[in-house]
N, C-alpha and C. Protein backbone atom coordinates (compact mmCIF):
# COMPACT_ATOMS: atom_id res chain seq x y z
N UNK A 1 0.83 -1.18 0.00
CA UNK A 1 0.00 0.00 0.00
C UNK A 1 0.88 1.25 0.00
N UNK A 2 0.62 1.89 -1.11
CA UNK A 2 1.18 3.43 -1.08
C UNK A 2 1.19 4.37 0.22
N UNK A 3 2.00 4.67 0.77
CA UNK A 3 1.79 5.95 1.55
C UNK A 3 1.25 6.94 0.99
N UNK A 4 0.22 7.51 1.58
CA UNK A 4 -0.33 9.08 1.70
C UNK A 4 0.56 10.36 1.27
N UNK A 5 0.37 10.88 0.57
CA UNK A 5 1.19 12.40 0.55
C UNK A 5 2.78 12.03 -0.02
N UNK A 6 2.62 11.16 -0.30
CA UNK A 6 4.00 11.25 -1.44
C UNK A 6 3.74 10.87 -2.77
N UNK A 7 4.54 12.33 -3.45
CA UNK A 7 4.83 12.31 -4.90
C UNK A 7 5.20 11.07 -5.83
N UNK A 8 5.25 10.73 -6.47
CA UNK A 8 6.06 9.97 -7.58
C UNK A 8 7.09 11.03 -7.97
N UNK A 9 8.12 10.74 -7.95
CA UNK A 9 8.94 11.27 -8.64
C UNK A 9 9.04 11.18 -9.96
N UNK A 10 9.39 12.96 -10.31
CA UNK A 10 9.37 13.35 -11.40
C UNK A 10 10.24 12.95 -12.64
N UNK A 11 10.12 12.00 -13.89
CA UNK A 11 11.35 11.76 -14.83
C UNK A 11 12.20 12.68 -14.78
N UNK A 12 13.94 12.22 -15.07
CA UNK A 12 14.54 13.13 -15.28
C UNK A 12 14.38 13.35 -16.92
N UNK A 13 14.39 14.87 -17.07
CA UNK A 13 14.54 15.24 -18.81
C UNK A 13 15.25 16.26 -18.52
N UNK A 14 16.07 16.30 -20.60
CA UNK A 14 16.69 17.18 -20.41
C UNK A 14 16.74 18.27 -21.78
N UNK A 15 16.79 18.99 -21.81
CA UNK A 15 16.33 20.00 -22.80
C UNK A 15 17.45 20.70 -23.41
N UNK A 16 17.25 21.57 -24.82
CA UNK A 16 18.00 22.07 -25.37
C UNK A 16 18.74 23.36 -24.63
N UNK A 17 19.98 23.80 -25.35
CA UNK A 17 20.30 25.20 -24.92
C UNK A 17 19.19 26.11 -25.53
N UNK A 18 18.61 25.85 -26.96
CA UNK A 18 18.31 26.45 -27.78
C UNK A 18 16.51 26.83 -26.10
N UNK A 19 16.01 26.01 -26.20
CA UNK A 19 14.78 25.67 -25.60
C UNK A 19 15.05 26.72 -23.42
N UNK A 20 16.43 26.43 -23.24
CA UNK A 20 16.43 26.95 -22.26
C UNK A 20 16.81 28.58 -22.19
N UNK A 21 18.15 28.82 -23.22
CA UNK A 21 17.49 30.16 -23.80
C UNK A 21 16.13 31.36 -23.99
N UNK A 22 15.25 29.90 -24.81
CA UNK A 22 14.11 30.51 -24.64
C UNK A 22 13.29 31.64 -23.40
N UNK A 23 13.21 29.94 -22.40
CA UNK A 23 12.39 30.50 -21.08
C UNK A 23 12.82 31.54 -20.45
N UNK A 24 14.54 31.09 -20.40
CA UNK A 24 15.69 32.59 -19.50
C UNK A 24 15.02 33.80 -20.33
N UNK A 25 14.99 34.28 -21.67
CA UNK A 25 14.29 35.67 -22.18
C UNK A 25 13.30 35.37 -21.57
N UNK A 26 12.22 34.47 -21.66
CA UNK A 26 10.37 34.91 -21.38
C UNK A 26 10.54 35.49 -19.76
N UNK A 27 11.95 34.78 -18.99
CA UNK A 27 11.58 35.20 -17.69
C UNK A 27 12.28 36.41 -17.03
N UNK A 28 13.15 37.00 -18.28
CA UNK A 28 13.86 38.29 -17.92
C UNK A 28 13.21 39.15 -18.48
N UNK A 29 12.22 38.89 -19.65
CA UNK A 29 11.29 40.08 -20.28
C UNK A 29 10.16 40.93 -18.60
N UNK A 30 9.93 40.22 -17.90
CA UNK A 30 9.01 40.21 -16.74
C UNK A 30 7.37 40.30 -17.11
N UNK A 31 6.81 39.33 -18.42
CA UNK A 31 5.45 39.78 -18.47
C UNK A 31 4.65 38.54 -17.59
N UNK A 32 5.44 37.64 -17.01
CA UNK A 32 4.77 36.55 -15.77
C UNK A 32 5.73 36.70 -15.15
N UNK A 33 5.56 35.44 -14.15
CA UNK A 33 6.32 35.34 -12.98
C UNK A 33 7.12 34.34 -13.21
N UNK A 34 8.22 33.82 -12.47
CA UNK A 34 8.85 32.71 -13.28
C UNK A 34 8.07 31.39 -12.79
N UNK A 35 7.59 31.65 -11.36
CA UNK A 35 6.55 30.68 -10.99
C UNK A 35 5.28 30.12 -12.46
N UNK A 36 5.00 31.18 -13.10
CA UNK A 36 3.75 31.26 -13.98
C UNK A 36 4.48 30.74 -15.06
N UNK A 37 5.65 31.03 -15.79
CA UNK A 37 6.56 30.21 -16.60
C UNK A 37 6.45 28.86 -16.67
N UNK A 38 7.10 28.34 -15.41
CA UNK A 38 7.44 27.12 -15.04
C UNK A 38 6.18 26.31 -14.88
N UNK A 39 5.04 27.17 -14.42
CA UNK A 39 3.54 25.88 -14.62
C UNK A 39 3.34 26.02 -15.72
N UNK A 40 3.20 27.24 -16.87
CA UNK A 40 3.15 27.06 -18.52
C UNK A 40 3.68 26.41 -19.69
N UNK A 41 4.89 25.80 -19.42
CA UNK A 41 5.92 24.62 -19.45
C UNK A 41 5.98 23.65 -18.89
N UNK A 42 5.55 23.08 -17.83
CA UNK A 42 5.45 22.44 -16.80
C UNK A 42 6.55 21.72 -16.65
N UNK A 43 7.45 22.71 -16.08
CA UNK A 43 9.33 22.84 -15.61
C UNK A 43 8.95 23.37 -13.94
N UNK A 44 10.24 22.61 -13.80
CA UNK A 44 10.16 22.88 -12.27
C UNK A 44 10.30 24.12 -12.01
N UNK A 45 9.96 24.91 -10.91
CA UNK A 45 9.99 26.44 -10.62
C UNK A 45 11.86 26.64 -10.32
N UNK A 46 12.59 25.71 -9.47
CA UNK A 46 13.66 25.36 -9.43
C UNK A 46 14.32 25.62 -10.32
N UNK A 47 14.11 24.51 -11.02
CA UNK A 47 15.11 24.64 -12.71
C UNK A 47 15.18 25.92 -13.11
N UNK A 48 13.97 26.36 -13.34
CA UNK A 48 14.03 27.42 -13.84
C UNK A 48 14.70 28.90 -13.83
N UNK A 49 14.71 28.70 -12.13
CA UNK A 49 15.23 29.65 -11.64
C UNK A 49 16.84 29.56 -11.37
N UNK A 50 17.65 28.36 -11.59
CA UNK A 50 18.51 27.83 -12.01
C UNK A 50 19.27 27.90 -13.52
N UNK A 51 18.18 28.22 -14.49
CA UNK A 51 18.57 28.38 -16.08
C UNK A 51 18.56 29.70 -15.46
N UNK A 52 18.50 30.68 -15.20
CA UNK A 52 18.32 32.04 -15.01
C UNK A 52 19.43 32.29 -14.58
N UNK A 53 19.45 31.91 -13.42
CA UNK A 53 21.22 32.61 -12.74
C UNK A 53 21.77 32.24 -13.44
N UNK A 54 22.15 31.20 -14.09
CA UNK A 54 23.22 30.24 -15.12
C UNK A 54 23.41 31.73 -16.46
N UNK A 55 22.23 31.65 -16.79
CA UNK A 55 22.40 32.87 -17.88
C UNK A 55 22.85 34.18 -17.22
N UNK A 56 22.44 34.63 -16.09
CA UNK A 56 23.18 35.89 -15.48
C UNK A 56 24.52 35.74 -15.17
N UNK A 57 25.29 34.32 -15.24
CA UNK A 57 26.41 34.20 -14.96
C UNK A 57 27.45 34.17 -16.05
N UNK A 58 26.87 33.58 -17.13
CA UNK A 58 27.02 33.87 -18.51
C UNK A 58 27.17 35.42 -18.84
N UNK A 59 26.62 35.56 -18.64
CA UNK A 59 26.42 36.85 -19.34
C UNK A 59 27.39 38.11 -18.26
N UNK A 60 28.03 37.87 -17.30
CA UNK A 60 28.79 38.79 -16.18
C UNK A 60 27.86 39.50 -15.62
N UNK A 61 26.41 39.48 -15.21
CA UNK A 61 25.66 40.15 -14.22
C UNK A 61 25.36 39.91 -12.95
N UNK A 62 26.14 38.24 -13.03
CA UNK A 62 26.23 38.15 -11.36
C UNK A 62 27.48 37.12 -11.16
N UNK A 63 27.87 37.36 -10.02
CA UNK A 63 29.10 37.07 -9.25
C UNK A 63 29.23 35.66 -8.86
N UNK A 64 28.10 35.41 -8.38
CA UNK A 64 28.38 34.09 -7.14
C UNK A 64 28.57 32.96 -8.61
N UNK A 65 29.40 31.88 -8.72
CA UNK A 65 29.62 30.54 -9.28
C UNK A 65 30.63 30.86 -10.32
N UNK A 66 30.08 29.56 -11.09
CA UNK A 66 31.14 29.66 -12.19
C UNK A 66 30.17 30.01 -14.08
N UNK A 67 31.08 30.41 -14.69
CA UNK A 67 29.79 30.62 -15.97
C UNK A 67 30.25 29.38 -16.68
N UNK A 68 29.53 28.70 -17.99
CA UNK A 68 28.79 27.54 -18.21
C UNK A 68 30.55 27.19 -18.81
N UNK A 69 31.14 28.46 -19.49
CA UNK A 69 32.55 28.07 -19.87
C UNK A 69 33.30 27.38 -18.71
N UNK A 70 33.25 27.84 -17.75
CA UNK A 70 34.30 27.67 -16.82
C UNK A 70 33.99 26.52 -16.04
N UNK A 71 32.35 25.97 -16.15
CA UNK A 71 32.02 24.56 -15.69
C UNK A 71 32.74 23.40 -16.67
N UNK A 72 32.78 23.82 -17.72
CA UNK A 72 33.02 23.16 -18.63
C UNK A 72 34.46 22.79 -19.00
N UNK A 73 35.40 23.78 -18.66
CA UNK A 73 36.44 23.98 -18.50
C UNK A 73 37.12 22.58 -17.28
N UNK A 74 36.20 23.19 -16.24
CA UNK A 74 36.61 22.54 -15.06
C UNK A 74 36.41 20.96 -15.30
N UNK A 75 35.49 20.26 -15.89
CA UNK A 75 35.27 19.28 -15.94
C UNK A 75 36.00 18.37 -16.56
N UNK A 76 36.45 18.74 -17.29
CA UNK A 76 37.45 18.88 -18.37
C UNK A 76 39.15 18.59 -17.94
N UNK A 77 39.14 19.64 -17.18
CA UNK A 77 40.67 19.24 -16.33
C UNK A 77 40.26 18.14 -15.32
N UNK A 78 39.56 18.30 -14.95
CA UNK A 78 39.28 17.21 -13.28
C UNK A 78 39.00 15.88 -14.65
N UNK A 79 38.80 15.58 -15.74
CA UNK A 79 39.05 14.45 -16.66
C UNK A 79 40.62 13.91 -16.78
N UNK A 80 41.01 15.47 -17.03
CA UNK A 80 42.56 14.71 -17.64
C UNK A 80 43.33 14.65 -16.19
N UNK A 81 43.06 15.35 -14.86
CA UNK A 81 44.03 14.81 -13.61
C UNK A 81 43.78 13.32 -13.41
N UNK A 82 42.55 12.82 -13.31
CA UNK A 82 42.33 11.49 -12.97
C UNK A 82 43.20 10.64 -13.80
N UNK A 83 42.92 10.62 -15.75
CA UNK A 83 44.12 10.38 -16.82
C UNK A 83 45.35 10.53 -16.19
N UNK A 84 45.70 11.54 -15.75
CA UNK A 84 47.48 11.49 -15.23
C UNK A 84 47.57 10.89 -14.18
N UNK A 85 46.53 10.96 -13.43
CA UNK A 85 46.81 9.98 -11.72
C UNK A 85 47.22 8.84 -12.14
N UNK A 86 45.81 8.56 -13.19
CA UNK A 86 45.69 6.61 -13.46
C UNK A 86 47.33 6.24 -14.58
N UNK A 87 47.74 7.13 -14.72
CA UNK A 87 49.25 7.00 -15.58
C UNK A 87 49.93 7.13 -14.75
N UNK A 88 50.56 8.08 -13.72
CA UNK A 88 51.49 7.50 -12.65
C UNK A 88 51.28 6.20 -11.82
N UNK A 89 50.02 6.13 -11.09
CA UNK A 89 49.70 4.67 -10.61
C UNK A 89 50.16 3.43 -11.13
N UNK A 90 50.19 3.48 -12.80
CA UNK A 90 50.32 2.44 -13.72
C UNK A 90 52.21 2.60 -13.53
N UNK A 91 52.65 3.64 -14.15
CA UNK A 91 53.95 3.71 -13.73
C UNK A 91 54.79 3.07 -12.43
N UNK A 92 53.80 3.65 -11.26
CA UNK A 92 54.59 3.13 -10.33
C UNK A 92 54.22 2.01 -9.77
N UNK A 93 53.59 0.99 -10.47
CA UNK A 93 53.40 -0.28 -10.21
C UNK A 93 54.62 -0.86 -11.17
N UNK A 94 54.72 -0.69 -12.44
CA UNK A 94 55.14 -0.90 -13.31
C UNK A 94 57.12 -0.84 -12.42
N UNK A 95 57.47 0.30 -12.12
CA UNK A 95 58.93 0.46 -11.32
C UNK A 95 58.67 -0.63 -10.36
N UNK A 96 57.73 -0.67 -9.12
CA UNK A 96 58.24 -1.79 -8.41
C UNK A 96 57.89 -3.05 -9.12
N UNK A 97 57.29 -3.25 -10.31
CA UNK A 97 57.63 -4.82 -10.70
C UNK A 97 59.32 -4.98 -11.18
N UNK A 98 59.85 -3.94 -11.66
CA UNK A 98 60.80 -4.49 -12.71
C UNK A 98 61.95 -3.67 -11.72
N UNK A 99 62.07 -3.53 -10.53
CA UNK A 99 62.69 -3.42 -9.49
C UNK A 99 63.17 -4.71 -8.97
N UNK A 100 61.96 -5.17 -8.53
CA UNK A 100 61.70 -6.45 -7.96
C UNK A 100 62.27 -7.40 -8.24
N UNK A 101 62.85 -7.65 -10.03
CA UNK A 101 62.75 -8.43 -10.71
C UNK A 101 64.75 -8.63 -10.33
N UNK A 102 65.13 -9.97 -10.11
CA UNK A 102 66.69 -9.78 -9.62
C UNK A 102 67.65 -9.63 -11.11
């Protein structure tokens, strides 16, 4: 038996730049609310308000995080450190075998 008062959780989806673009203008123009957005789409009020700062961060109008370059950037290096970790590791297994070896 289902419990009372809980949701199903919501699919995850995921949408275009082109499509999130969109909403960020409908919700910086100010002719709704972003609340009124997000039920007209039926996008989380969250997200939404999430594509928004993302674009104010983009764009240098606000401070706090990183902009979508510099996420991207980052992800990117934190790829290739793990690549160089997992290549010294291999290396220095590799020295104490053929150390080892009389």
């Amino acid at each position: 038996m289902e419990t009372m008062g809980k949701k199903k959780p919501r699919p995850r989806r995921s949408f275009t730049a082109e499509f999130k673009a969109e909403i960020v203008e409908l919700c910086q123009r100010g002719d709704r609310s972003i609340g009124q957005i997000a039920k007209d789409f039926d996008l989380t009020e969250t997200g939404v308000r999430e594509w928004v700062k993302q674009a104010e961060r983009d764009a240098g109008t606000r401070a706090d995080g990183l902009t979508t370059a510099e996420r991207d950037e980052l992800a990117q290096l934190r790829r290739e450190n793990r690549r160089l970790r997992e290549d010294v590791d291999i290396l220095k297994r590799a020295t104490a075998f053929f150390a080892s070896m009389p």
